[in-house]
N, C-alpha and C. Protein backbone atom coordinates (compact mmCIF):
# COMPACT_ATOMS: atom_id res chain seq x y z
N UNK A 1 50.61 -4.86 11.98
CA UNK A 1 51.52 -4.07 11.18
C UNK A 1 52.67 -3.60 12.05
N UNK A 2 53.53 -3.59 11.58
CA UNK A 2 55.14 -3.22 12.57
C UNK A 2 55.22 -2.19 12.27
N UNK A 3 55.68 -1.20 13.07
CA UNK A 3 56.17 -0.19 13.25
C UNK A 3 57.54 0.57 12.93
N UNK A 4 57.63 1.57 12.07
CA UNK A 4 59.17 1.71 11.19
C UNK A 4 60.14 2.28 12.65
N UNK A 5 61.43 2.38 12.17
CA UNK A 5 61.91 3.07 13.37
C UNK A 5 61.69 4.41 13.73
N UNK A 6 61.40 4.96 13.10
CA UNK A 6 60.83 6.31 12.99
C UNK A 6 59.48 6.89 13.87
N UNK A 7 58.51 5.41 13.86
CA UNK A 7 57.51 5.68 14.63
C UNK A 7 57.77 5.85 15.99
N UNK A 8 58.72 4.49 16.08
CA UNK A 8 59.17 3.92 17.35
C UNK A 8 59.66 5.27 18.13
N UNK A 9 61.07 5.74 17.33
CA UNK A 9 61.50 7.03 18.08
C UNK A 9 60.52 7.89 18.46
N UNK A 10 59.89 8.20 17.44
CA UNK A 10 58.54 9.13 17.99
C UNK A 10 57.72 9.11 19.07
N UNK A 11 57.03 8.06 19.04
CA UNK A 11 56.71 7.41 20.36
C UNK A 11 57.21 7.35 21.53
N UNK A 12 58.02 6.83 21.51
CA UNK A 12 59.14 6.91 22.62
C UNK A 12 59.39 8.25 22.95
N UNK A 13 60.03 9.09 21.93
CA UNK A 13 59.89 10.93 22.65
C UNK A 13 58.75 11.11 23.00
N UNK A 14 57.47 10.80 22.83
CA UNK A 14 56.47 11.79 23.05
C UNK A 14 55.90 11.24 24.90
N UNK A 15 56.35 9.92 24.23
CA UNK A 15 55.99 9.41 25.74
C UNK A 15 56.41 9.20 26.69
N UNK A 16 58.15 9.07 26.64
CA UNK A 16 58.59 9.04 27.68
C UNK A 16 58.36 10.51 29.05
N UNK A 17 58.00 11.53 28.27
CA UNK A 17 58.81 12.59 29.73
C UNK A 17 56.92 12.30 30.31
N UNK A 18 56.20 11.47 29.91
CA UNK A 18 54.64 10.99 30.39
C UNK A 18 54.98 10.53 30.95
N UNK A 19 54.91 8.97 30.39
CA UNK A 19 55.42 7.35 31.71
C UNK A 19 56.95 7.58 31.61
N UNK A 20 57.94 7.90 31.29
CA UNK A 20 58.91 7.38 31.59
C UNK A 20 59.85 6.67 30.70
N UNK A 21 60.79 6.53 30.53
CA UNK A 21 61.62 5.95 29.43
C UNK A 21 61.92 4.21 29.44
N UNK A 22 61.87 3.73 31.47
CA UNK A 22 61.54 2.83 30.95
C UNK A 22 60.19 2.05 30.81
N UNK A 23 59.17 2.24 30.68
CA UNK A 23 57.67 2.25 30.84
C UNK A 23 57.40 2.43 29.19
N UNK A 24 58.00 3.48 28.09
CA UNK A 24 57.19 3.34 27.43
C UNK A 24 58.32 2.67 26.61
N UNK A 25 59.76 2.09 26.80
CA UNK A 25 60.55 0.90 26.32
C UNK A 25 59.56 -0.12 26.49
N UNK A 26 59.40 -0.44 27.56
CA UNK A 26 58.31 -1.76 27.46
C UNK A 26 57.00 -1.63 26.98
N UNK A 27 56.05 -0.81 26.65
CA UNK A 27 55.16 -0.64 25.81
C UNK A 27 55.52 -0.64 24.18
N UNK A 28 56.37 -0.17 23.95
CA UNK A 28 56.48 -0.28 22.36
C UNK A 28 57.58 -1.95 22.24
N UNK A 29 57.93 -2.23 23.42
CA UNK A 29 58.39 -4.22 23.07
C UNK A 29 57.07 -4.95 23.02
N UNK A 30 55.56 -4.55 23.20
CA UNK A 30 54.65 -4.93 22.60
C UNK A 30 54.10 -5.06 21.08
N UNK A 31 55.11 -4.48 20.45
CA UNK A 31 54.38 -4.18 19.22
C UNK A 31 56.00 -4.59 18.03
N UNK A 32 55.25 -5.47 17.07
CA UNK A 32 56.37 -5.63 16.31
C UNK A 32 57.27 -5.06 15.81
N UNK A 33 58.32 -5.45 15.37
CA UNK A 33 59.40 -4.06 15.12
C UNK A 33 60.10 -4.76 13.25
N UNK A 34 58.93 -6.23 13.15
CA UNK A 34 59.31 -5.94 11.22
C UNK A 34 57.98 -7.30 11.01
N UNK A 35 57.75 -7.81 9.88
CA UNK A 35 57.07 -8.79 9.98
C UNK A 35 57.34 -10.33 10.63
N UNK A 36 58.39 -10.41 11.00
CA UNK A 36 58.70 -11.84 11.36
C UNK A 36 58.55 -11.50 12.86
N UNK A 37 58.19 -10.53 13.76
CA UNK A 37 57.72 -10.51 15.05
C UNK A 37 55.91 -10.21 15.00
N UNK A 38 55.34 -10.38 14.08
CA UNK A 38 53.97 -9.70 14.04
C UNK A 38 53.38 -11.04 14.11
N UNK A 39 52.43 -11.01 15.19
CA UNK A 39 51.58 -12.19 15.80
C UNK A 39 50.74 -12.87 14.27
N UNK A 40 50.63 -14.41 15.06
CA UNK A 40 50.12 -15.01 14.07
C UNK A 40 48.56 -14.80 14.43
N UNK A 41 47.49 -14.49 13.26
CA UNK A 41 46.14 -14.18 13.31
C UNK A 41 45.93 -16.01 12.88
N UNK A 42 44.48 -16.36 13.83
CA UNK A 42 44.38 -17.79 14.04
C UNK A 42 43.76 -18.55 12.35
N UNK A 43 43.16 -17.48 11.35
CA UNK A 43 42.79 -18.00 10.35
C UNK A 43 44.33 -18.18 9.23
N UNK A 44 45.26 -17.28 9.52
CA UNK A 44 46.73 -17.68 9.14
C UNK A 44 47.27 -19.13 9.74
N UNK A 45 46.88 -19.49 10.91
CA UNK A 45 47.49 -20.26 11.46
C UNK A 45 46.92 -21.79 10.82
N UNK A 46 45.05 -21.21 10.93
CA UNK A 46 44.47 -22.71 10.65
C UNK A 46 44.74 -23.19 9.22
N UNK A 47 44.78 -22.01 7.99
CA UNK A 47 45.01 -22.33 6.99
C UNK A 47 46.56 -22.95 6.30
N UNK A 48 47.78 -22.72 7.55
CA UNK A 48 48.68 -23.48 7.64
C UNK A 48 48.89 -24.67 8.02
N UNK A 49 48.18 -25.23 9.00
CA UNK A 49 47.95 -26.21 9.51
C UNK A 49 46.82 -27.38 8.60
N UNK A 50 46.19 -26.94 7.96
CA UNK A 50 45.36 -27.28 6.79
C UNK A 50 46.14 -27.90 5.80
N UNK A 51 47.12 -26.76 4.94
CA UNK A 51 48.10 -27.21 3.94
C UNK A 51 48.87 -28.42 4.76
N UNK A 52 49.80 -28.07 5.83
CA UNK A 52 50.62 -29.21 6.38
C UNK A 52 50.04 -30.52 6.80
N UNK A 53 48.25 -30.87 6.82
CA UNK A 53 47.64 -32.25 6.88
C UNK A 53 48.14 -32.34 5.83
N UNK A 54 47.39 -31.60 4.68
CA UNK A 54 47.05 -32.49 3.53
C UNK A 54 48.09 -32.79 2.75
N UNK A 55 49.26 -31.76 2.92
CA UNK A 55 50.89 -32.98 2.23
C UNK A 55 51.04 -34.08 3.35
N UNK A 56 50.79 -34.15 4.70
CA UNK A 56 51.30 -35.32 5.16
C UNK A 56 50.39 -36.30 4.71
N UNK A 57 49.18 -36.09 4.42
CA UNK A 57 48.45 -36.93 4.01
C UNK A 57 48.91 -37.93 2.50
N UNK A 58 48.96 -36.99 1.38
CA UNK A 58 49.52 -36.70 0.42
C UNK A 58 51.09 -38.18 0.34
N UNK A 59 51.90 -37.60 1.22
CA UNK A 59 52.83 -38.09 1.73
C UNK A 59 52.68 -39.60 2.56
N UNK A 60 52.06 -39.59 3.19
CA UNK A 60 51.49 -41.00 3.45
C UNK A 60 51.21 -42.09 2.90
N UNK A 61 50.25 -41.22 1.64
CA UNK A 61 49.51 -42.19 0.74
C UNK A 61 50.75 -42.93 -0.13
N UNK A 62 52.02 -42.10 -0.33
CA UNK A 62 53.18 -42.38 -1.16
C UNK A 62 53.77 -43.01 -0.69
N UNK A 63 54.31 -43.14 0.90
CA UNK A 63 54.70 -44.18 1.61
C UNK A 63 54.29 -45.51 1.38
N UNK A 64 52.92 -45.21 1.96
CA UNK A 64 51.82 -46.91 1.83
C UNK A 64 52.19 -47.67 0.65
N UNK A 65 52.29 -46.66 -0.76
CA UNK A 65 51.90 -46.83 -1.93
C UNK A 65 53.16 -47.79 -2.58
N UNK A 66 54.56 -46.97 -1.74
CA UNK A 66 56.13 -47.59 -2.07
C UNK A 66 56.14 -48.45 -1.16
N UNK A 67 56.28 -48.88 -0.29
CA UNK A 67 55.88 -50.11 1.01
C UNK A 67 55.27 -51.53 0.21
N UNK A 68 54.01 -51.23 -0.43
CA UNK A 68 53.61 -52.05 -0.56
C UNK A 68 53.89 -52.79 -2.13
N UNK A 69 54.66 -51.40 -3.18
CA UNK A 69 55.39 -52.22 -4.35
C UNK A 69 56.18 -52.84 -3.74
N UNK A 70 57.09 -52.25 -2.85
CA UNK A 70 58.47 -52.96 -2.48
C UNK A 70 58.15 -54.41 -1.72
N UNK A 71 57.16 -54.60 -0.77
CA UNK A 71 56.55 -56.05 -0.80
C UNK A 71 56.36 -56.84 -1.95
N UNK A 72 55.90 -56.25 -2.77
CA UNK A 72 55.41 -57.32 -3.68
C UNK A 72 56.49 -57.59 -4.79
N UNK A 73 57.54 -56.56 -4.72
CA UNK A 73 58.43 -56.84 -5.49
C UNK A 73 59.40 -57.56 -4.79
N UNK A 74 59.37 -57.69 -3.41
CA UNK A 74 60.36 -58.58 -2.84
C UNK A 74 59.80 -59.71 -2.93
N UNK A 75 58.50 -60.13 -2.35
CA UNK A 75 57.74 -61.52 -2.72
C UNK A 75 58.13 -62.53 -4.32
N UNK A 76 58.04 -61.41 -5.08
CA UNK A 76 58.08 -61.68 -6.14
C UNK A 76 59.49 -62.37 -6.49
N UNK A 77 60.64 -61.87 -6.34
CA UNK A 77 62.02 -61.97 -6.14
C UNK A 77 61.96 -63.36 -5.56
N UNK A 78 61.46 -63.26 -4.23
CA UNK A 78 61.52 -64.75 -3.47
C UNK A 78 61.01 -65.96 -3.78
N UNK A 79 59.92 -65.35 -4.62
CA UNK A 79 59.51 -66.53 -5.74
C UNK A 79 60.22 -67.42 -6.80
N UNK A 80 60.77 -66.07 -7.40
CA UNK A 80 61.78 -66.54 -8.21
C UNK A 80 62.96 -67.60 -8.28
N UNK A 81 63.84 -66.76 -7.02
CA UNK A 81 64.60 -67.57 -6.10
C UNK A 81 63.88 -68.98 -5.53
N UNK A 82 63.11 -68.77 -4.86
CA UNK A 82 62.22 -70.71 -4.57
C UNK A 82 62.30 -71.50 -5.64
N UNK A 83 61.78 -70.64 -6.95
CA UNK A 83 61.72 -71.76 -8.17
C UNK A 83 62.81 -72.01 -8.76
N UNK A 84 63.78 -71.09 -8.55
CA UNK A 84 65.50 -71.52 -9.11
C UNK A 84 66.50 -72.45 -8.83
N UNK A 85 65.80 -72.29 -6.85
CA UNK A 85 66.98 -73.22 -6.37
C UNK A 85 65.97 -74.86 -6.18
N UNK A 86 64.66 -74.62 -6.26
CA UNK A 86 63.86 -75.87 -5.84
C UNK A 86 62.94 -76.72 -7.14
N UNK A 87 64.17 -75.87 -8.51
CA UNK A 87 63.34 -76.35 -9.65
C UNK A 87 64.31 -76.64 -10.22
């Protein structure tokens, strides 16, 4: 959870005339300051990494799937062509 600025200041007054101003600057650069600095927890991470197989997977299968019409529709074509110009 990040910390509003409000805490931050707080903190910082209460602690600096303790450690010091710059001592407890670098203690509160430990701690997030909104959600896009707040550490990733590893079951967030795995369940991202989960979703991103299974569209590449997903995605794969659609590749293979267009690859191999487009073979057979080119084969097919070349067939055509063989029997046009050799018939």
């Amino acid at each position: 959870m990040a910390l509003s600025q409000q805490h931050r200041r707080t903190i910082h007054q209460k602690l600096s005339p303790i450690i010091g101003d710059e001592e407890a600057d670098a203690l509160l650069a430990h701690f997030p300051t909104g959600p896009a600095d707040e550490p990733v927890t590893r079951a967030h991470f795995d369940a991202t990494i989960a979703e991103l197989r299974a569209e590449m997977h997903d995605l794969g299968r659609q590749i293979v799937m267009w690859s191999t019409g487009t073979v057979i529709a080119g084969m097919g074509l070349a067939a055509a062509i063989g029997a046009a110009v050799g018939g």
